[in-house]
N, C-alpha and C. Protein backbone atom coordinates (compact mmCIF):
# COMPACT_ATOMS: atom_id res chain seq x y z
N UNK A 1 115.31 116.09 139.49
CA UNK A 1 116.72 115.80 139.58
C UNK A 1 116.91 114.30 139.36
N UNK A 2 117.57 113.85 138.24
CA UNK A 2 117.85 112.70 137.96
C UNK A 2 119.46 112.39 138.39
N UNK A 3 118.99 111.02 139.50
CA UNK A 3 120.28 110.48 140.12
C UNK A 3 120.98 109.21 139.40
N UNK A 4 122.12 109.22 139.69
CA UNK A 4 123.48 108.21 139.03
C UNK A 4 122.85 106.55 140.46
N UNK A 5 122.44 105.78 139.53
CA UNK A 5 121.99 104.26 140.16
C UNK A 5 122.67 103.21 140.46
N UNK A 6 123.50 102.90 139.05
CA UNK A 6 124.47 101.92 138.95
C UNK A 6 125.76 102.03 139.44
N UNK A 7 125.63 101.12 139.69
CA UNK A 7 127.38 100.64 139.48
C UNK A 7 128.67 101.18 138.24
N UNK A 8 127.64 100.60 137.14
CA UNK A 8 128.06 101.19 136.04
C UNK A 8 128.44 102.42 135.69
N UNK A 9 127.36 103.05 135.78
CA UNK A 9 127.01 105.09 135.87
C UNK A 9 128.09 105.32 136.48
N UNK A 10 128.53 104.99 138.01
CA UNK A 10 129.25 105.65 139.08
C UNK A 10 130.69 105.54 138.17
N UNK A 11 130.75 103.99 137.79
CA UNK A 11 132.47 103.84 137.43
C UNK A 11 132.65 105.00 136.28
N UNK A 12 131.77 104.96 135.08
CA UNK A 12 131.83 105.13 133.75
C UNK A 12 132.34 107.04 134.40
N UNK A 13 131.59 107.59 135.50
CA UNK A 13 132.15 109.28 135.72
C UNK A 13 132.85 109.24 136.39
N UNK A 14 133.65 108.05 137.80
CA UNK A 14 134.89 108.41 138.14
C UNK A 14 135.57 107.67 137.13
N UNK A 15 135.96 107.30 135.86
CA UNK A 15 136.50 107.61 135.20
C UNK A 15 136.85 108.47 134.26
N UNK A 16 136.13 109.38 134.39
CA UNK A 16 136.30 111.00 133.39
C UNK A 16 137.25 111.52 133.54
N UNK A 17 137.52 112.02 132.68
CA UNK A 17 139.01 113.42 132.56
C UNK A 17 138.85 114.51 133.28
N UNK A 18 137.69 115.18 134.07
CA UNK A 18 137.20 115.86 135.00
C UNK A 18 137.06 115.87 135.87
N UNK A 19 138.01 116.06 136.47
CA UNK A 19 138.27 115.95 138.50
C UNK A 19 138.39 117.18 139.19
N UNK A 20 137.76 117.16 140.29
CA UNK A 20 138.51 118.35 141.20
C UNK A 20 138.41 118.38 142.69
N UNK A 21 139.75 117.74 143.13
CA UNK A 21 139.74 117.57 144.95
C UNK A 21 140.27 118.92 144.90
N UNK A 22 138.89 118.56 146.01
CA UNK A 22 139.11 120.00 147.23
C UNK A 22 139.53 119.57 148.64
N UNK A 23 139.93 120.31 149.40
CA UNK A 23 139.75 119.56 150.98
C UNK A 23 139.07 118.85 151.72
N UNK A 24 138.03 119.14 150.95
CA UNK A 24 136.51 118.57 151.90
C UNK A 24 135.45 117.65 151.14
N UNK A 25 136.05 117.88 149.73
CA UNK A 25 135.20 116.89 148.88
C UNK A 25 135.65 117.09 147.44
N UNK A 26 135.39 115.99 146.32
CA UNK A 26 135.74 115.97 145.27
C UNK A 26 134.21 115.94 143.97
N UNK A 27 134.94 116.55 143.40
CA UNK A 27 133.99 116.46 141.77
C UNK A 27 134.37 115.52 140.93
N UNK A 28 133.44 114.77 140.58
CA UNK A 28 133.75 113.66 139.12
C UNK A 28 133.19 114.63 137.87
N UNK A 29 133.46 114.47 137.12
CA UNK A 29 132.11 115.07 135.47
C UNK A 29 132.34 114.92 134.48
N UNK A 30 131.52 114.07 133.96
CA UNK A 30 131.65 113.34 132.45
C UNK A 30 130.76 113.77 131.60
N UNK A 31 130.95 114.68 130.56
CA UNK A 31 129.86 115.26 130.10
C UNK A 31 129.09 114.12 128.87
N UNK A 32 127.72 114.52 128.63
CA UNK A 32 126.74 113.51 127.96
C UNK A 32 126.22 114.85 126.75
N UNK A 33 126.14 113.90 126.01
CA UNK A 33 125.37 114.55 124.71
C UNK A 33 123.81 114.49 124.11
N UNK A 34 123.06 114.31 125.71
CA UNK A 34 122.20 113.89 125.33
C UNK A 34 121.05 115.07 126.03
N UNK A 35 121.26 115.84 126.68
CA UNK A 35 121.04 117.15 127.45
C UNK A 35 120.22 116.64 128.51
N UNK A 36 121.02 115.77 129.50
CA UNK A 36 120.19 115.66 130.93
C UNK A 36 121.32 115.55 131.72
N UNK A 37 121.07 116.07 133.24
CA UNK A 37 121.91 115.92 133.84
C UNK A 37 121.63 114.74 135.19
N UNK A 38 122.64 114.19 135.66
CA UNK A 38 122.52 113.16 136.73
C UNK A 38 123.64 113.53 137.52
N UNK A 39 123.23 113.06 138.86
CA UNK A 39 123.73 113.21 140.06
C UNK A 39 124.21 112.48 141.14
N UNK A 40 125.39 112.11 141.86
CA UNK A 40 125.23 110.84 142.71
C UNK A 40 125.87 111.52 143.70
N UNK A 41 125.79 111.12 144.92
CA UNK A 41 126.29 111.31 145.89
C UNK A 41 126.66 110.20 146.68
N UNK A 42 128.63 110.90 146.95
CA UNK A 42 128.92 109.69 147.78
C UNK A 42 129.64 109.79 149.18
N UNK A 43 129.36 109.37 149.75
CA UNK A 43 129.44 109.74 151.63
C UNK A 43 129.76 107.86 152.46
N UNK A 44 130.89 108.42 152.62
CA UNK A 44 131.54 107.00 153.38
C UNK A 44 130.46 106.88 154.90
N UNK A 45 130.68 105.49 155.03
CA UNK A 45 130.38 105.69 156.38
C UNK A 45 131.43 105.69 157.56
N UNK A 46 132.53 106.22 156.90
CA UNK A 46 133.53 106.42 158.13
C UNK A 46 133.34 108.28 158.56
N UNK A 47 132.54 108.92 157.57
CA UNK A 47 131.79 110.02 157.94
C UNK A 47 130.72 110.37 159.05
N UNK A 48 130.78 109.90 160.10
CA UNK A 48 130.08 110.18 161.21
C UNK A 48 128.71 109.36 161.32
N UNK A 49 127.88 109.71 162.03
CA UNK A 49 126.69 108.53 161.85
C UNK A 49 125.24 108.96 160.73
N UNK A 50 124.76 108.24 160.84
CA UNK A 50 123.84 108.74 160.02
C UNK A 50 122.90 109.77 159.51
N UNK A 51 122.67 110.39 161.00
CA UNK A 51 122.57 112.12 160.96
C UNK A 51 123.18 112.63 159.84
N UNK A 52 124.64 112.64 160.33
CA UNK A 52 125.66 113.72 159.94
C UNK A 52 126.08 113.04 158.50
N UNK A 53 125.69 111.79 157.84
CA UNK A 53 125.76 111.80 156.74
C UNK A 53 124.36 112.13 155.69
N UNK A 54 123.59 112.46 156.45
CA UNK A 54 122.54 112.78 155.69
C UNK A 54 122.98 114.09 155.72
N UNK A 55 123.06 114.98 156.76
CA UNK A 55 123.16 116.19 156.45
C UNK A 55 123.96 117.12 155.28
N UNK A 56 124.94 115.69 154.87
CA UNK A 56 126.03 116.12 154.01
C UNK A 56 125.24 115.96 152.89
N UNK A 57 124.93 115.03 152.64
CA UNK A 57 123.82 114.61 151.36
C UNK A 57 122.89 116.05 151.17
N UNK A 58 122.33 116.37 151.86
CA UNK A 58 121.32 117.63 151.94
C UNK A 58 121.94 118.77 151.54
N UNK A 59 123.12 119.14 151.81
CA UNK A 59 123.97 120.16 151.33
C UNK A 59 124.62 119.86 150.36
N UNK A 60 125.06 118.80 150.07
CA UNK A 60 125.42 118.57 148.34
C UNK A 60 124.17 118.80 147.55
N UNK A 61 122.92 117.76 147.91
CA UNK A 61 121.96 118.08 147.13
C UNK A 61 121.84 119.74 147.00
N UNK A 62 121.62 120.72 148.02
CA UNK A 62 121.00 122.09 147.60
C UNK A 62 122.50 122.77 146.74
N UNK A 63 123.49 122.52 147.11
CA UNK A 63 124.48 123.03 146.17
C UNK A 63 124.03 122.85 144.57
N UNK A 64 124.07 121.25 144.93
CA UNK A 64 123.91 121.14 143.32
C UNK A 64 122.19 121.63 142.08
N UNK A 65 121.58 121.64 142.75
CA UNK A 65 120.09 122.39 142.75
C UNK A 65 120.17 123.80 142.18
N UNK A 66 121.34 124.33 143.34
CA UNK A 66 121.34 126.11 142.88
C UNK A 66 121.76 126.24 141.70
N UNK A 67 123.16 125.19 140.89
CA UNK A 67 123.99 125.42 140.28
C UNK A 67 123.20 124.57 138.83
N UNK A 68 122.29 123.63 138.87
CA UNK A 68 121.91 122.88 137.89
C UNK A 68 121.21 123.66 136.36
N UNK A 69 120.97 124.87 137.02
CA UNK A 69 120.57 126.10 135.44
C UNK A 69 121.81 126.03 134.75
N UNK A 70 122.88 126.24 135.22
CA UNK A 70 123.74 127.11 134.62
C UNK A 70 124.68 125.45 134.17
N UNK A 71 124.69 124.38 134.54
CA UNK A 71 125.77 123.12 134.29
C UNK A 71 125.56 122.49 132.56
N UNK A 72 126.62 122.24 132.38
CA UNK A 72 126.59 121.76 131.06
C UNK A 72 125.86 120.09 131.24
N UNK A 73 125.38 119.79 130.37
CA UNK A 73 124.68 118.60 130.52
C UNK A 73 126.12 117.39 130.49
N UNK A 74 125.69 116.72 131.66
CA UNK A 74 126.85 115.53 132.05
C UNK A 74 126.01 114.93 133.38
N UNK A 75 126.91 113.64 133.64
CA UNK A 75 127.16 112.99 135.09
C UNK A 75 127.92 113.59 135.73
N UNK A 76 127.39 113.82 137.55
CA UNK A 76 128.59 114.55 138.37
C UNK A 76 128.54 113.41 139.48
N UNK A 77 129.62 113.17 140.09
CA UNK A 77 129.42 112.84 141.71
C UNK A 77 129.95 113.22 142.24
N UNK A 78 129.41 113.98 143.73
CA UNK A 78 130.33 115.29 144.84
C UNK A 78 130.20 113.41 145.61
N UNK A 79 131.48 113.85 146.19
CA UNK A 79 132.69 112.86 146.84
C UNK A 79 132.81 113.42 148.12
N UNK A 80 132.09 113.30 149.51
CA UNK A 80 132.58 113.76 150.68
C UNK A 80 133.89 113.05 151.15
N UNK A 81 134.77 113.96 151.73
CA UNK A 81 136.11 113.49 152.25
C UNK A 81 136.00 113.45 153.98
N UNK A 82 136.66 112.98 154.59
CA UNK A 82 136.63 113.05 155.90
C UNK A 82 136.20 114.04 157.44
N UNK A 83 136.91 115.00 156.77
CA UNK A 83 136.86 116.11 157.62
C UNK A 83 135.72 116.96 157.32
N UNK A 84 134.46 116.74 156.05
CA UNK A 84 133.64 117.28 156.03
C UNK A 84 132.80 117.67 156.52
N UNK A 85 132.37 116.94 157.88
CA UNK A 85 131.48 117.08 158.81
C UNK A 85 131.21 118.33 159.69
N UNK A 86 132.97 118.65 159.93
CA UNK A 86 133.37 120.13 160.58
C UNK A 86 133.18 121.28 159.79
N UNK A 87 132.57 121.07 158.52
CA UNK A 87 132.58 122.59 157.69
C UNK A 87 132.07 123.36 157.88
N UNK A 88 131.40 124.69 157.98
CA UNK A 88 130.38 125.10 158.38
C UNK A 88 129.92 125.67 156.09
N UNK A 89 128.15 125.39 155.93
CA UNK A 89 127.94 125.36 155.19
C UNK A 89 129.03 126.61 153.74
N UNK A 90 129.03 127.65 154.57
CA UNK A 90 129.49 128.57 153.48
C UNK A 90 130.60 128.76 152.68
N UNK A 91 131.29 127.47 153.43
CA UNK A 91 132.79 127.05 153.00
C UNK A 91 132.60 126.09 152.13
N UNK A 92 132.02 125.47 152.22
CA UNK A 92 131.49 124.08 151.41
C UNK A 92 131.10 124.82 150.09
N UNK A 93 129.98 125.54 150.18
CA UNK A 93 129.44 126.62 148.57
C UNK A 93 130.29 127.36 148.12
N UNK A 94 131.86 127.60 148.75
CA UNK A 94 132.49 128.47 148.13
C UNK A 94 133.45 127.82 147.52
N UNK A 95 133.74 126.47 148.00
CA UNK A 95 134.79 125.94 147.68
C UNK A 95 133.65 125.46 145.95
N UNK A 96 132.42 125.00 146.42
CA UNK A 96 131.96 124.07 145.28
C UNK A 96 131.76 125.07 144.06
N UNK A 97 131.85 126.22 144.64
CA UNK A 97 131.68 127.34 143.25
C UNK A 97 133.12 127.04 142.42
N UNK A 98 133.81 127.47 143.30
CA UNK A 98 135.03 127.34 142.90
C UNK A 98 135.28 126.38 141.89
N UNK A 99 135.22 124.99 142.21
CA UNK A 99 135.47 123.79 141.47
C UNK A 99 134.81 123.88 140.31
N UNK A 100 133.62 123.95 140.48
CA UNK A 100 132.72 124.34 139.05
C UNK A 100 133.33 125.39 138.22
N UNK A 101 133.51 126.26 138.27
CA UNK A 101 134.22 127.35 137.60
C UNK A 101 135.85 126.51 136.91
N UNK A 102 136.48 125.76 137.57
CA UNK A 102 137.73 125.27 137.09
C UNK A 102 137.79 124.43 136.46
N UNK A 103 136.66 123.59 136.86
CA UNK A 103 136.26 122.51 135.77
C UNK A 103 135.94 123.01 134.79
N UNK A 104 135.29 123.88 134.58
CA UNK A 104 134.81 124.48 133.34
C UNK A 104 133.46 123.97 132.62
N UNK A 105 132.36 123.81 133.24
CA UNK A 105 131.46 122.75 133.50
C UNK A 105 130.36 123.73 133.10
N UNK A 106 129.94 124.84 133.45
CA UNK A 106 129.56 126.13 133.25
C UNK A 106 128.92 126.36 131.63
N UNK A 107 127.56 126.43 131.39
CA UNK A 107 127.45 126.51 130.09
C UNK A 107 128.00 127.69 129.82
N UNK A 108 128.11 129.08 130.30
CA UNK A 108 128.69 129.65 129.08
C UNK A 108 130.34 130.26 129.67
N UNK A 109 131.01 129.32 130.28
CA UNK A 109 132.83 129.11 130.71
C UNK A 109 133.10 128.86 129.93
């Protein structure tokens, strides 16, 4: 799994035409023509302490893991929002299916 480093990387996909807030977290995705995909994750630290932001990290990471066969080659960054901490996991994978599907991100959507 290749991760988003820069500064640069981060701005260049929250500037994409591909967004999708959810309640609990947002999608960036800028697709690349070069067939690799990258990943960043971003988690405030007004998100609880360090535990509970790793844990978020850990569940973005396996979300995005399950879903990385099927993604069109691009930059993504899942965006935790505030209230994420209270989710319980299965809400989080349903919402992130969701988003993926609307984005249209999906190689064969």
């Amino acid at each position: 799994m290749l991760t988003l480093k820069t500064k640069k990387e981060f701005d260049n996909t929250y500037k994409s035409n591909k967004k999708w807030h959810d309640k609990h977290f947002a999608i960036f995705f800028k697709e690349n023509h070069n067939s690799t995909n990258k990943v960043g994750f971003s988690v405030s630290k007004k998100i609880g302490n360090a535990v509970c932001r790793n844990l978020i990290k850990r569940r973005f990471r396996h979300l995005y893991k399950e879903s990385l066969p099927f993604l069109k080659s691009g930059d993504m960054i899942l965006l935790a929002k505030i209230d994420i901490a209270k989710v319980p996991f299965q809400t989080l994978k349903i919402g992130y299916q969701k988003a993926i599907h609307r984005l249209g991100i999906l190689q064969n959507a």
